[in-house]
Protein backbone atom coordinates (compact mmCIF):
# COMPACT_ATOMS: atom_id res chain seq x y z
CA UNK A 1 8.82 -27.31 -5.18
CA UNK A 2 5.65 -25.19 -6.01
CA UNK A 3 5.49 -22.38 -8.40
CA UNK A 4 4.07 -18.83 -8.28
CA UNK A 5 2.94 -16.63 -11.22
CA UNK A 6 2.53 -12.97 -11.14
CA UNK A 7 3.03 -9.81 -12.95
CA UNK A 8 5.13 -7.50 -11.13
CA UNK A 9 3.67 -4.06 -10.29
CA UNK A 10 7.21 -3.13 -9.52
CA UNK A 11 7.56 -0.63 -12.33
CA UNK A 12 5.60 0.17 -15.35
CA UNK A 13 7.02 -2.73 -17.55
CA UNK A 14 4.40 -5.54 -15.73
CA UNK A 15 6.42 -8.62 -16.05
CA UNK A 16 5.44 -11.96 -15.57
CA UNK A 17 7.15 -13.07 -12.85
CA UNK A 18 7.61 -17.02 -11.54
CA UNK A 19 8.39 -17.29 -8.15
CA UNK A 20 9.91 -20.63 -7.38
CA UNK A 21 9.58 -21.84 -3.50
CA UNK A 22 11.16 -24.52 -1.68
CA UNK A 23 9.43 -25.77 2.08
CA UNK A 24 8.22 -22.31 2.28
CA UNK A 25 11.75 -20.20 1.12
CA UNK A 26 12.26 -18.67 -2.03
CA UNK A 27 14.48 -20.66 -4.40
CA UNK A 28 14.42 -18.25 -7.83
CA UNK A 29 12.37 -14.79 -9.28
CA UNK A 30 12.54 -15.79 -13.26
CA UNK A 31 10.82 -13.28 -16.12
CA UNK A 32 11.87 -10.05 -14.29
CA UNK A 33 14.00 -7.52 -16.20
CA UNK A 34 15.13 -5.36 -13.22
CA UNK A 35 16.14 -5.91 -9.78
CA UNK A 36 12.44 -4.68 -8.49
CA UNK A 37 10.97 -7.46 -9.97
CA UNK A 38 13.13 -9.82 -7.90
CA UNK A 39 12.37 -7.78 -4.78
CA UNK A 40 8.85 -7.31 -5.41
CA UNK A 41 8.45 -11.57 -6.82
CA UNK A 42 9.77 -12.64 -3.09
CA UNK A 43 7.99 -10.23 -0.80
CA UNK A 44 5.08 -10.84 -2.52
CA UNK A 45 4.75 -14.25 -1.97
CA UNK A 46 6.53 -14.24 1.74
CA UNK A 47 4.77 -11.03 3.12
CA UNK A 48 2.27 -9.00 0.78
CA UNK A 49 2.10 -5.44 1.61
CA UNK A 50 0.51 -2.54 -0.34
CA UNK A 51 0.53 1.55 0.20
CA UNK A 52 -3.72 2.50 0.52
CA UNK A 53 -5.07 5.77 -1.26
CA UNK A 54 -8.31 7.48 -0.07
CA UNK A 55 -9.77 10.19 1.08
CA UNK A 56 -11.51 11.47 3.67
CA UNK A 57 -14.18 14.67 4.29
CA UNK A 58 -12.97 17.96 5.48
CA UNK A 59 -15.05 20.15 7.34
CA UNK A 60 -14.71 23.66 6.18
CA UNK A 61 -12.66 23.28 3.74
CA UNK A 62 -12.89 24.80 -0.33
CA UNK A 63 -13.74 21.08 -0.88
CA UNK A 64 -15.43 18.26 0.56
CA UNK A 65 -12.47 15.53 0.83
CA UNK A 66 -9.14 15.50 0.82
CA UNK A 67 -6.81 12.43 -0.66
CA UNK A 68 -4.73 10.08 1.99
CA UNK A 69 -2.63 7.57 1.72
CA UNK A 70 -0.60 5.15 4.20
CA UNK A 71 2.93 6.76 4.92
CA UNK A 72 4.10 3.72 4.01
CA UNK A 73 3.43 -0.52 2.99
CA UNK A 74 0.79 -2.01 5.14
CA UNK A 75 0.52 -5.99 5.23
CA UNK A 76 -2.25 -6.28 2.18
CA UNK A 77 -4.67 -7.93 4.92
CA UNK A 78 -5.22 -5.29 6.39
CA UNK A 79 -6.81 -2.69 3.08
CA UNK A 80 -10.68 -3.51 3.60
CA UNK A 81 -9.73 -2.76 7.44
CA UNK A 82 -8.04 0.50 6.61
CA UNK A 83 -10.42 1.65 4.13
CA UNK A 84 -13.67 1.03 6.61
CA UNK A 85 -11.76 2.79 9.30
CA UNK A 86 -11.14 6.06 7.00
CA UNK A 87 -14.99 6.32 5.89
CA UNK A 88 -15.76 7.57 9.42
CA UNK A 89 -12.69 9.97 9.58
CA UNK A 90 -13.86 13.73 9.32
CA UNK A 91 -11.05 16.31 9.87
CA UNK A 92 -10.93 20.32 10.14
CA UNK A 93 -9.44 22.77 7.50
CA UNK A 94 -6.75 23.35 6.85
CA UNK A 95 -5.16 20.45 6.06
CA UNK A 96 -1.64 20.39 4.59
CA UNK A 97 0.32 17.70 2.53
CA UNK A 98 2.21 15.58 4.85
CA UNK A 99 -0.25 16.19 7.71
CA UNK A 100 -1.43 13.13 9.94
CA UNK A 101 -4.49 12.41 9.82
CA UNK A 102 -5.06 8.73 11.67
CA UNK A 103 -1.96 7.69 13.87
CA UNK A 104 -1.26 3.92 13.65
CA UNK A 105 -4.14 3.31 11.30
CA UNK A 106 -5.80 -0.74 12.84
CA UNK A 107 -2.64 -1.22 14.48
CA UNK A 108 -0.57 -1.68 11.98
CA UNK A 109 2.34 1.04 12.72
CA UNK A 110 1.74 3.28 9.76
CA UNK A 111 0.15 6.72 9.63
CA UNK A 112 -2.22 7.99 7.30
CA UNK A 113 -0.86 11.26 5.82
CA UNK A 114 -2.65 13.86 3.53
CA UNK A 115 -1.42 14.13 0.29
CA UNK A 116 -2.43 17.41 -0.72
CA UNK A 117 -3.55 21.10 1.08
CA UNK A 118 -7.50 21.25 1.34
């Protein structure tokens, strides 16, 4: 059996998590004190995913950028992908919270999505 360590980033409390694993299963989350720390213990060490914040430039806009974020997890491979892929991105005012910006950001399925009005 091998052992993981982590903190969990599930909530604010940060717990340190140990994620026990059997021929590549999860056996036991120990050290959490909610159920997101159980959740977050096993997908972590089975398939690591994480939401990416941004921005990107706005033309015409009262400001230069605007803030984005993935509409939802992407596998944590992929961040350095998604971030390089965003520095090129330019889009035109006005932009809107909730707005697409990139469909299927590097193939992974997920949007990137304004999260507030230029």
């Amino acid at each position: 059996m091998e052992e993981k360590h982590l903190t969990c980033i599930g909530c604010p409390m940060g717990c340190a998590l140990t994620v026990t694993i059997d021929n590549g299963e999860v056996v036991s989350v120990t050290g959490n004190t909610c159920k997101r720390g159980d959740i977050y213990g096993r997908k972590e060490v089975t398939n690591p995913t994480r939401i990416v914040t941004s921005t990107v430039a706005v033309e015409g806009g009262k400001d230069a950028v605007v803030s984005v974020k993935t509409a939802s997890d992407i596998p944590k491979g992929k961040i350095f992908d998604i971030v390089n892929a965003l520095k090129d991105v330019r889009v035109s005012s006005p932009v809107h919270i909730g707005d697409v910006i990139v469909k299927n950001v590097c193939d992974t399925g997920v949007d990137i999505i304004a999260t507030r009005n230029d």
